[in-house]
Protein backbone atom coordinates (compact mmCIF):
# COMPACT_ATOMS: atom_id res chain seq x y z
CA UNK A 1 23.55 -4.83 -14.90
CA UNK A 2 23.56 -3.70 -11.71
CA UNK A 3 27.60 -3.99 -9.77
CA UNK A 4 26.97 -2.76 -6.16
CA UNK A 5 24.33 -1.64 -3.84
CA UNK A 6 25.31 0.92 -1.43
CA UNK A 7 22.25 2.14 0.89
CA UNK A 8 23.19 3.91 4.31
CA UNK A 9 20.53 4.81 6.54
CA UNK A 10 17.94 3.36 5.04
CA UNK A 11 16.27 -0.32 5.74
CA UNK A 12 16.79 -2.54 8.80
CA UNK A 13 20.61 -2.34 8.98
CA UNK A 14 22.81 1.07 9.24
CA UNK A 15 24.41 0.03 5.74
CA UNK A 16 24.34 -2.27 3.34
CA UNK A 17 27.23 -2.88 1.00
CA UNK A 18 26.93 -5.75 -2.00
CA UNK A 19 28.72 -6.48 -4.69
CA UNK A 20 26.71 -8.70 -7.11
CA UNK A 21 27.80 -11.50 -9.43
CA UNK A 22 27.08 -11.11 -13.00
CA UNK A 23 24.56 -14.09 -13.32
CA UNK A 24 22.91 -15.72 -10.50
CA UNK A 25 22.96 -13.61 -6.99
CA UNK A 26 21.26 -15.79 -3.96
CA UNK A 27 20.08 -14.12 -1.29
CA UNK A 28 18.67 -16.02 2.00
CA UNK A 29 18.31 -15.47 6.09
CA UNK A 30 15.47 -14.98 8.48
CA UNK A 31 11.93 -13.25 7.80
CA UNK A 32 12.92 -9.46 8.37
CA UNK A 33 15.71 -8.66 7.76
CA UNK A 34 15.78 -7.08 4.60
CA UNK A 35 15.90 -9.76 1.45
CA UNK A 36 12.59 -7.94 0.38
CA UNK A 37 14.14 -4.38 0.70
CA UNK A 38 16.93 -5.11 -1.07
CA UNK A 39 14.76 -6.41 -3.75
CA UNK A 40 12.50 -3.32 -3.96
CA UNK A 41 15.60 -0.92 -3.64
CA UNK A 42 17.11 -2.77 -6.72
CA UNK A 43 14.25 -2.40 -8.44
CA UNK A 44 14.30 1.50 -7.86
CA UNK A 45 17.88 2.20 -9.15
CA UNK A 46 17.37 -0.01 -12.11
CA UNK A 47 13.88 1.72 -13.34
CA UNK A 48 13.85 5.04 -11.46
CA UNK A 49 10.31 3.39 -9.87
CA UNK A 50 9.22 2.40 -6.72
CA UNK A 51 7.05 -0.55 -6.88
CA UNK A 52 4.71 0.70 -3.87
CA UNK A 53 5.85 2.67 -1.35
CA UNK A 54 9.55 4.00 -1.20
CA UNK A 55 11.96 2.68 1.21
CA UNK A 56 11.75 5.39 3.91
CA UNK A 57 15.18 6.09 5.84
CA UNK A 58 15.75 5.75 9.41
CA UNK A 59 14.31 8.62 11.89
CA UNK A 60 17.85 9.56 13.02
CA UNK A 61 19.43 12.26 11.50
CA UNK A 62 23.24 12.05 12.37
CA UNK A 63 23.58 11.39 8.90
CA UNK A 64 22.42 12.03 5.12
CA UNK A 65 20.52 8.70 3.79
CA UNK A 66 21.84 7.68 0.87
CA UNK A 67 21.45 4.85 -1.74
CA UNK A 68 24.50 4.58 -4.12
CA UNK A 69 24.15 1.88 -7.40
CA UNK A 70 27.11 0.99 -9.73
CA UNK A 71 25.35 0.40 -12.82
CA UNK A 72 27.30 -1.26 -15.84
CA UNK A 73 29.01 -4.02 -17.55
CA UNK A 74 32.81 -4.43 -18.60
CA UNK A 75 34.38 -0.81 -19.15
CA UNK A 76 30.76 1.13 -19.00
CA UNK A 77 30.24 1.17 -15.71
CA UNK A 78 28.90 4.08 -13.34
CA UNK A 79 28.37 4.92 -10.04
CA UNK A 80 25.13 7.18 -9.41
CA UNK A 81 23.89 8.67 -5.83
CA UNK A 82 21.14 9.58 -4.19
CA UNK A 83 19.66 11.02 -1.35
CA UNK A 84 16.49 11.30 1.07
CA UNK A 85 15.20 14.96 0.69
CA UNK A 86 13.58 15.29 4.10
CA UNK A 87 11.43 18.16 3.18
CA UNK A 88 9.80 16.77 0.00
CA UNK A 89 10.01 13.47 1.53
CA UNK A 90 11.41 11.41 -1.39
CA UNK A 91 14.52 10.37 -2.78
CA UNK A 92 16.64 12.50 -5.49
CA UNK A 93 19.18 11.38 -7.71
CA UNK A 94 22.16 13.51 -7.66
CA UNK A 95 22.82 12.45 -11.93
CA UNK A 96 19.76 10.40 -13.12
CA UNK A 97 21.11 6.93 -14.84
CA UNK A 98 20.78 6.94 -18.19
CA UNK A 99 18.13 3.95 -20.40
CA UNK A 100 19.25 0.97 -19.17
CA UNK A 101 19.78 -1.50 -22.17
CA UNK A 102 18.15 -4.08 -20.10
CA UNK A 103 14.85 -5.65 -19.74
CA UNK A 104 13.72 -6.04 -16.28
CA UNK A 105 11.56 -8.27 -14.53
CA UNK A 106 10.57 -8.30 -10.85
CA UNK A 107 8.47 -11.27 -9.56
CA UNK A 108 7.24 -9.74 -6.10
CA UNK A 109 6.02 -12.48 -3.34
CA UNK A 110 2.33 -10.82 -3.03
CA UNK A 111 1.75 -12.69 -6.49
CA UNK A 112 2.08 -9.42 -8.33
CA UNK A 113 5.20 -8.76 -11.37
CA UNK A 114 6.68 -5.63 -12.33
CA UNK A 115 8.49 -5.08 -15.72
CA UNK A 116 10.49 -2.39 -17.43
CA UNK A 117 11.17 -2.24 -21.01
CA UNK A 118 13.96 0.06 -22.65
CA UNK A 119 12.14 -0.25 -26.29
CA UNK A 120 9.94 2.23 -23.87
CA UNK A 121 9.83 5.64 -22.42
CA UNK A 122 11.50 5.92 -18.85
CA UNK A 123 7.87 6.28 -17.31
CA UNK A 124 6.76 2.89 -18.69
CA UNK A 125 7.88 0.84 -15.66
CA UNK A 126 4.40 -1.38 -15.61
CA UNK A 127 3.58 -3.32 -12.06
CA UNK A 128 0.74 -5.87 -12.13
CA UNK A 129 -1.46 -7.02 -9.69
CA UNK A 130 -2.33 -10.55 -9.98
CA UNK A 131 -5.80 -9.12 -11.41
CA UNK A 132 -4.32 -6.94 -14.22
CA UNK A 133 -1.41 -9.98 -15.31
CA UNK A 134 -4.32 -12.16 -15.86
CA UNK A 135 -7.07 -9.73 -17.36
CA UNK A 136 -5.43 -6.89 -18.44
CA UNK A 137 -3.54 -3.55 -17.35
CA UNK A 138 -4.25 -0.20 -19.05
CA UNK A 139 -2.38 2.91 -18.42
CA UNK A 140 -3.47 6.54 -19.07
CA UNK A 141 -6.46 5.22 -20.94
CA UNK A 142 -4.15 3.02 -22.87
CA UNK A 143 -3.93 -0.68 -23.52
CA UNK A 144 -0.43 -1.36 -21.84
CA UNK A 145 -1.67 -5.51 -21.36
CA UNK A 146 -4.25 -8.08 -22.78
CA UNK A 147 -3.26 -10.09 -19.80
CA UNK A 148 -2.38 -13.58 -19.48
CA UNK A 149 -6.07 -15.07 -20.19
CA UNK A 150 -6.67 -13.26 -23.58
CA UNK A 151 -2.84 -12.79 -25.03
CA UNK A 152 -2.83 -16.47 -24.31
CA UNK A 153 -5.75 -17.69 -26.59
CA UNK A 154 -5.08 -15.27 -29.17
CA UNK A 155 -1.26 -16.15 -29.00
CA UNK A 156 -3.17 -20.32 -29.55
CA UNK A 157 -4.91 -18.96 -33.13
CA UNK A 158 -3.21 -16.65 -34.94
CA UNK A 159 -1.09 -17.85 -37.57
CA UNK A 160 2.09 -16.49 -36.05
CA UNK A 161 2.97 -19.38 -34.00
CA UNK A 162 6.17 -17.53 -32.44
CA UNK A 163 4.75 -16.31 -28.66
CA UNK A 164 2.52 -19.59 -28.48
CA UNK A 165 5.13 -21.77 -29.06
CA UNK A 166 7.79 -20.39 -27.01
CA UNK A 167 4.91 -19.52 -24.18
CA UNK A 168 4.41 -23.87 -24.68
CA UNK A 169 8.00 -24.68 -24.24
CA UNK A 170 8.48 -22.53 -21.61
CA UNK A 171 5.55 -24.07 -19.64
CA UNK A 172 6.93 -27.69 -20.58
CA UNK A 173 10.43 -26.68 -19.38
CA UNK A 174 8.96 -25.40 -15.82
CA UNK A 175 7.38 -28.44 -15.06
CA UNK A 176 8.56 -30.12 -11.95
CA UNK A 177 9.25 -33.70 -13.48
CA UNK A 178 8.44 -36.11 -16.06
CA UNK A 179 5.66 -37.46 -13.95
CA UNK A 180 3.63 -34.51 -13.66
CA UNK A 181 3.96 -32.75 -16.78
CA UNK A 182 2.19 -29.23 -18.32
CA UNK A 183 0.70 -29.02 -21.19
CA UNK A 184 -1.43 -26.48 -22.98
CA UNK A 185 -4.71 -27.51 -23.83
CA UNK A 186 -7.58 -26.14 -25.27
CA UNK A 187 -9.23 -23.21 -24.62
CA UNK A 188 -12.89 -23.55 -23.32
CA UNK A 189 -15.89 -21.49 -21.76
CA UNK A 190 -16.14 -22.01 -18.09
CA UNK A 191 -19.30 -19.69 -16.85
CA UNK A 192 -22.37 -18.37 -18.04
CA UNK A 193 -21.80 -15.03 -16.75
CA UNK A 194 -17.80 -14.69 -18.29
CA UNK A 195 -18.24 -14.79 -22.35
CA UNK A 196 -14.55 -15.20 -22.76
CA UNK A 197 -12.91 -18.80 -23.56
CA UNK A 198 -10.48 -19.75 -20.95
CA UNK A 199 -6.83 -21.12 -21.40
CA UNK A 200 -6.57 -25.17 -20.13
CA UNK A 201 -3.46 -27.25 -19.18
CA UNK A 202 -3.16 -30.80 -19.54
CA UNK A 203 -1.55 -31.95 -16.36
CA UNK A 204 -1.40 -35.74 -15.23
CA UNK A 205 -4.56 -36.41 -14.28
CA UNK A 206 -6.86 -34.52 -16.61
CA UNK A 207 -7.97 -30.46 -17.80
CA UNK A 208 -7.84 -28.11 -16.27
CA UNK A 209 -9.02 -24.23 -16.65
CA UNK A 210 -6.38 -21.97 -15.62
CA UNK A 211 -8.72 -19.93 -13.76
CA UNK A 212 -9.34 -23.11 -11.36
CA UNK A 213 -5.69 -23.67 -11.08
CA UNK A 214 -3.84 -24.01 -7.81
CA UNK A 215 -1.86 -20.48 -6.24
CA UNK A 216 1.90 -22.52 -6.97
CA UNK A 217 0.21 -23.56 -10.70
CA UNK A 218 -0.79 -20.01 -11.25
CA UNK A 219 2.58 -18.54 -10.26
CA UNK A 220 3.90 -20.88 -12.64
CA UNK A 221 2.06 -19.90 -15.42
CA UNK A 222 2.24 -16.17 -14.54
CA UNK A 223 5.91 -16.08 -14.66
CA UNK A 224 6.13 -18.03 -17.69
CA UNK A 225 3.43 -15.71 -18.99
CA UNK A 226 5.20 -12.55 -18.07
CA UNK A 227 8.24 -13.64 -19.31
CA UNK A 228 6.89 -14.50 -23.06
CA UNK A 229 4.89 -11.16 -22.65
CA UNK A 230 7.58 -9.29 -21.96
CA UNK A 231 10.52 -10.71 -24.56
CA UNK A 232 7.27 -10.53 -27.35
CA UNK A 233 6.54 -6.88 -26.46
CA UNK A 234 10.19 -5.78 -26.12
CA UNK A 235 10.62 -7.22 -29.68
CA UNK A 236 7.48 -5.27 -31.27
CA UNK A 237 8.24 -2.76 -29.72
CA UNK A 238 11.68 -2.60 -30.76
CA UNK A 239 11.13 -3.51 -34.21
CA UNK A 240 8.52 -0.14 -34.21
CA UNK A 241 11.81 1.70 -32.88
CA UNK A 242 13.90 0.43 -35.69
CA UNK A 243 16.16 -0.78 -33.10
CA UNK A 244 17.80 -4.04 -31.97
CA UNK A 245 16.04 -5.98 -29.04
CA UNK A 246 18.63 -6.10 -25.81
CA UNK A 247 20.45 -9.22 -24.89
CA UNK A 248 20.45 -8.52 -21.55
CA UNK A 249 18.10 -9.44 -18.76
CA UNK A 250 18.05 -8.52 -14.98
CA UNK A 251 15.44 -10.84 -13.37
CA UNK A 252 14.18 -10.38 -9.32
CA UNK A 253 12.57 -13.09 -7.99
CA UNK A 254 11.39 -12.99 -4.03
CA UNK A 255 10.72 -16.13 -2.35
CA UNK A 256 11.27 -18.24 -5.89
CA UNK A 257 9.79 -21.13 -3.65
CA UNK A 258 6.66 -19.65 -2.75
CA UNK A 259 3.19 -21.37 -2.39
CA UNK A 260 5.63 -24.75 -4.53
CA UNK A 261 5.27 -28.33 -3.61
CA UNK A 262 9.34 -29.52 -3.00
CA UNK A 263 8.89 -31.11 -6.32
CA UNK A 264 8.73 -27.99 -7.66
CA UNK A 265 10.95 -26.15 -5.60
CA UNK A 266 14.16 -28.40 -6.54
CA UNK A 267 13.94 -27.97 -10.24
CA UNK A 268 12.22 -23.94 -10.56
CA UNK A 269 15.30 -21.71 -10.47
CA UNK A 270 17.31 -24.07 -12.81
CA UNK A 271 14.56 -23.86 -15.28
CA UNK A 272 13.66 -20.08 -14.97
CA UNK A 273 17.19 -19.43 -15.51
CA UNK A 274 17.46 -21.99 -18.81
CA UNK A 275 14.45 -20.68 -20.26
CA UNK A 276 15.44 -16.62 -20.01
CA UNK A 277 18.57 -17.74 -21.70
CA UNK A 278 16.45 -19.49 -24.59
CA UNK A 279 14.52 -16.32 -25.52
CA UNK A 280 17.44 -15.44 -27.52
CA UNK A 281 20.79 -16.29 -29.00
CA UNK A 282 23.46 -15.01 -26.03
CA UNK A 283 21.26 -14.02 -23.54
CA UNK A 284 22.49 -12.97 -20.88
CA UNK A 285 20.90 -13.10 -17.44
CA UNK A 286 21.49 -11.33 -13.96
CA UNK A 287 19.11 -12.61 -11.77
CA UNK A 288 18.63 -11.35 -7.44
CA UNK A 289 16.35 -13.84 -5.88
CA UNK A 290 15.82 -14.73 -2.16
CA UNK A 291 15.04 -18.18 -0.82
CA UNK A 292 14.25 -20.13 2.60
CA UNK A 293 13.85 -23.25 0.94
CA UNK A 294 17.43 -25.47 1.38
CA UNK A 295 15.72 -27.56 -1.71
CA UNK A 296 16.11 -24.29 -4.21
CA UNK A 297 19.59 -24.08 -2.76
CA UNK A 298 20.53 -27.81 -3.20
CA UNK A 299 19.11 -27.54 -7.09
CA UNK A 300 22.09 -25.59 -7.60
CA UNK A 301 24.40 -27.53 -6.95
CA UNK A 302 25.22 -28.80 -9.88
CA UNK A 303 25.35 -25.65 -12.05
CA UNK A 304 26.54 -23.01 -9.32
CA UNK A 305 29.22 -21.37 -10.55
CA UNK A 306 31.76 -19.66 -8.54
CA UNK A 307 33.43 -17.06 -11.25
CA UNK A 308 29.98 -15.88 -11.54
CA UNK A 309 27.39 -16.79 -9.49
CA UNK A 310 27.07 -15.42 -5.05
CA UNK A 311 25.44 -16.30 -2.06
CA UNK A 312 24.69 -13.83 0.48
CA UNK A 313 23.60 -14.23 4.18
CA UNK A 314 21.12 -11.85 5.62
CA UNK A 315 22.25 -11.92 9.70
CA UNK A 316 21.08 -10.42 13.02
CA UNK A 317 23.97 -10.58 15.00
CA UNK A 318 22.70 -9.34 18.48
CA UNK A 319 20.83 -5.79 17.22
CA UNK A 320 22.98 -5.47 14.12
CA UNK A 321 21.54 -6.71 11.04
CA UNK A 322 24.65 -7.55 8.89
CA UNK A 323 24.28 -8.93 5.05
CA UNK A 324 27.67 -10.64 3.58
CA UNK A 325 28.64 -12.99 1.03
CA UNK A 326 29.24 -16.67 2.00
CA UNK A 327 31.21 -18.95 0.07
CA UNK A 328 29.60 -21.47 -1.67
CA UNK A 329 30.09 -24.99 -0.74
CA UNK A 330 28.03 -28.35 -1.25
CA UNK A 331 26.03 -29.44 1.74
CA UNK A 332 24.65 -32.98 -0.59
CA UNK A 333 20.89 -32.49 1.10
CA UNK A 334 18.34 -30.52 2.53
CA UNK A 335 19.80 -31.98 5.69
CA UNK A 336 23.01 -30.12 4.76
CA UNK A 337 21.76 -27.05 4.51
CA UNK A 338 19.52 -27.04 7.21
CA UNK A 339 22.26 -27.59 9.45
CA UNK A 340 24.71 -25.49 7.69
CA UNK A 341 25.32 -21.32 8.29
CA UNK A 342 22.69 -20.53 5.85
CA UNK A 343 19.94 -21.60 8.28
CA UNK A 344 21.52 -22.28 11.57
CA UNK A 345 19.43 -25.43 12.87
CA UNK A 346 21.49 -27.83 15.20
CA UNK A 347 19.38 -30.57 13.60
CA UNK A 348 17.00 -30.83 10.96
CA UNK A 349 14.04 -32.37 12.98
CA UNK A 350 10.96 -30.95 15.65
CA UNK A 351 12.55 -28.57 18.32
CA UNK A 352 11.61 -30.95 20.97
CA UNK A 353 13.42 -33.90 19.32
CA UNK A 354 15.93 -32.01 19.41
CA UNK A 355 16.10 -30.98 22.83
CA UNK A 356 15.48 -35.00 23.93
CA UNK A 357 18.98 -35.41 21.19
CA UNK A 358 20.74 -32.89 23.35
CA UNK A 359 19.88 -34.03 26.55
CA UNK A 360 20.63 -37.76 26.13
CA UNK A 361 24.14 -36.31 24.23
CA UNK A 362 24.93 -34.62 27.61
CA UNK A 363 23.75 -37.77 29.55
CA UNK A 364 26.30 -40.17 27.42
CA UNK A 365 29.46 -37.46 27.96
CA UNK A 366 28.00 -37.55 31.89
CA UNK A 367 27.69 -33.82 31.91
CA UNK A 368 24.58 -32.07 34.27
CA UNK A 369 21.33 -32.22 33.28
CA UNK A 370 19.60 -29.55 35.51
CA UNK A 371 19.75 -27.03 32.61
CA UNK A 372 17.37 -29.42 30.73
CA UNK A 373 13.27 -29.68 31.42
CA UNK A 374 12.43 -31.98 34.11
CA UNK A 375 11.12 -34.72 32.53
CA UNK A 376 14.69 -35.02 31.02
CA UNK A 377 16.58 -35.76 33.91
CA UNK A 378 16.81 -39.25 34.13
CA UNK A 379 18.09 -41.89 31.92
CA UNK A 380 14.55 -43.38 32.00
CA UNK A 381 13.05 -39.87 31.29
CA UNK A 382 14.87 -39.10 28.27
CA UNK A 383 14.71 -42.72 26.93
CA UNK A 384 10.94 -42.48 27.29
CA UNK A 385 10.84 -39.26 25.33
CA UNK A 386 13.20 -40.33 22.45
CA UNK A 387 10.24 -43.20 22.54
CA UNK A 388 7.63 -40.68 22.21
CA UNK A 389 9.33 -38.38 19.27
CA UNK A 390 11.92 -40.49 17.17
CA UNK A 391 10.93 -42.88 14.45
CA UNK A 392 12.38 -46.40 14.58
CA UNK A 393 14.60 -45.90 12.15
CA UNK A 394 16.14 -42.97 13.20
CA UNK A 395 19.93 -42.58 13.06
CA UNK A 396 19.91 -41.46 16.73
CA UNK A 397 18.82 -44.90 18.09
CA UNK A 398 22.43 -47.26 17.33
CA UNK A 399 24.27 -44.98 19.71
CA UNK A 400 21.85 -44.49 22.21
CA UNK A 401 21.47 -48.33 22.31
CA UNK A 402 24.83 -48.67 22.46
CA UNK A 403 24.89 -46.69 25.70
CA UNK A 404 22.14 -48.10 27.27
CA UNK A 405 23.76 -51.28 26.98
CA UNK A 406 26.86 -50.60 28.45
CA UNK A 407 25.11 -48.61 30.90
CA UNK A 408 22.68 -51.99 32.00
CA UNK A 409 25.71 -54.09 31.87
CA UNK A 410 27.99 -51.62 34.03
CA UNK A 411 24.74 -51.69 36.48
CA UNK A 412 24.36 -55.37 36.61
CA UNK A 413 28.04 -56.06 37.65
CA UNK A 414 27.61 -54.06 40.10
């Protein structure tokens, strides 16, 4: 489980200090400023593996970059450094963490996953492209992966119904409502030129080959797939070791919301997050994942838990990027949230309703208009362009009436 996240030097800020929850960690802000980073750097001091490229400190040397992890749970916790060598350009680890004894899982936003398995040797850190989770990833001349297309027929006939059955439920469990339900049909051949027989879902209105899927259907069944795959494999392999699987999962999701229909988006964390704890009697989850989508936040509204859940705000406070913790509190809507800290809008509509809003606002408190555009100078300017933008049923419209009323009536006495 990873405690804290210490990284100086390094990323878009001068420092970043977090202290995580133990179960669900939310992390949200504007494109930039380092949700990703912190993602990939978590990543690193939990495996010892960069996905891609490493995080590269800043040019200025007044200092010594350094990333610092507590690593841990209850009284077994650690702190380990590390620091940019300059001259080898890479980072070393002043004490190298020892196995973790969890599984982890890192959903990247590119489509690709990355997943680390203690049953394995340190080196095995495995990162998939979206090519190799679907057809298969080999390392050193090794099968590491069937991939998603064959591990998913052959988990639909062999007479150990264990993976296929849980891979089922999990798919049921991640659908987005009653209404527009998954379920795994049968496989079939799709092309002349591919001999293999192709995995189907039964969705609403008819089969579907998953090849022909859509990209937020695909993630879907790629993270359901990789989390089956992974769980299975940590089992067998486990069981080879003569060793006890983990009970402990760290999970990294980036943009949980991507390429997903709001239907999707308000029910997807809850359900990742019930499913990982299904896998296996007290399972315990840690999960980092990074959102823009208020809907993801409002799911969690019912189950967000204080004593062990967080939510951090990624900021850029003049030239200062600044990450801190936020307490949680129920906004009811995406309206909420839109207009709430976490994502700063005055109003939750087009930026030139808005603007029309603020200028008819400052016309009622008979404040000076000059600041606005000049076709929003009058009162029959702005009325016109509340006209043009607002629906009719806009909340806006009562006051506004209200003042134009007592504004005709105040002119007609006159």
């Amino acid at each position: 489980m990873l405690k804290e996240l210490h990284c100086k030097l390094v990323g878009p800020a001068s420092h970043f200090d977090v202290e995580f929850a133990d179960r669900l960690n939310i992390l949200t802000g504007d494109n930039g400023l380092g949700k990703s980073f912190l993602l990939d750097v978590a990543w690193w001091v939990l495996t010892g593996k960069w996905v891609d490229q490493p995080a590269y400190p800043r040019r200025a040397r007044e200092d010594t970059p350094k990333i610092t992890a507590i690593l841990g749970a209850s009284k077994n916790i650690k702190e380990y450094q590390s620091y940019f060598d300059f001259e080898e350009q890479q980072w070393r680890c002043l004490q190298m963490p020892p196995l973790l004894q969890e599984v982890v899982i890192y959903a990247r936003v590119d489509g690709g996953f990355s997943v680390y398995d203690p049953a394995r040797k340190r080196d095995n850190a495995y990162n998939f492209t979206p090519d190799t989770l679907w057809n298969g990833l080999k390392s050193k001349g090794k099968v590491v992966c069937n991939g998603l297309i064959q591990d998913w027929v052959t988990w639909q006939n062999q007479p150990n119904k264990y993976p296929f059955e849980l891979f089922a439920n999990v798919i049921k469990k991640l659908a987005p409502h009653p209404e527009e339900w998954i379920k795994v049909g049968e496989p079939t051949r799709v092309s002349v030129e591919d001999v293999r027989d192709i995995p189907t879902v039964d969705l609403p209105y008819g089969n579907v080959p998953v090849i022909h899927a859509s990209a937020g259907m695909k993630r879907i069944l790629g993270l359901a797939y990789l989390l089956v795959w992974t769980w299975y494999e940590h089992k067998k392999a486990s069981e080879l070791r003569q060793k006890k699987p983990v009970n402990q999962i760290v999970l990294l999701i980036d943009e949980v919301e991507s390429h997903l229909h709001p239907q999707w988006q308000r029910v997807i964390l809850p359900a990742i997050l019930s499913v990982v704890e299904k896998l296996q009697k007290s399972m315990k989850i840690q999960a980092l994942v990074t959102t823009h989508s208020p809907l993801v936040l409002a799911s969690l509204e019912p189950s967000f838990d204080e004593e062990e859940d967080k939510l951090f705000l990624f900021k850029l406070e003049e030239k200062d990027v600044t990450l801190d913790e936020v307490p949680w509190a129920k906004q009811g809507d995406t309206v909420g949230w839109l207009t709430s800290e976490i994502f700063g809008l005055k109003q939750a509509r087009s930026k030139e309703a808005e603007i029309a809003i603020e200028a008819a606002e400052t016309l009622m408190r008979h404040d000076d208009l000059s600041a606005f555009p000049e076709n929003l100078r009058t009162h029959k300017q702005i009325h016109q362009e509340l006209q043009r933008l607002l629906p009719g049923h806009d909340p806006f419209w009562p006051r506004w009436i209200v003042t134009t009323q007592k504004r005709n009536s105040g002119l007609s006495g006159v």
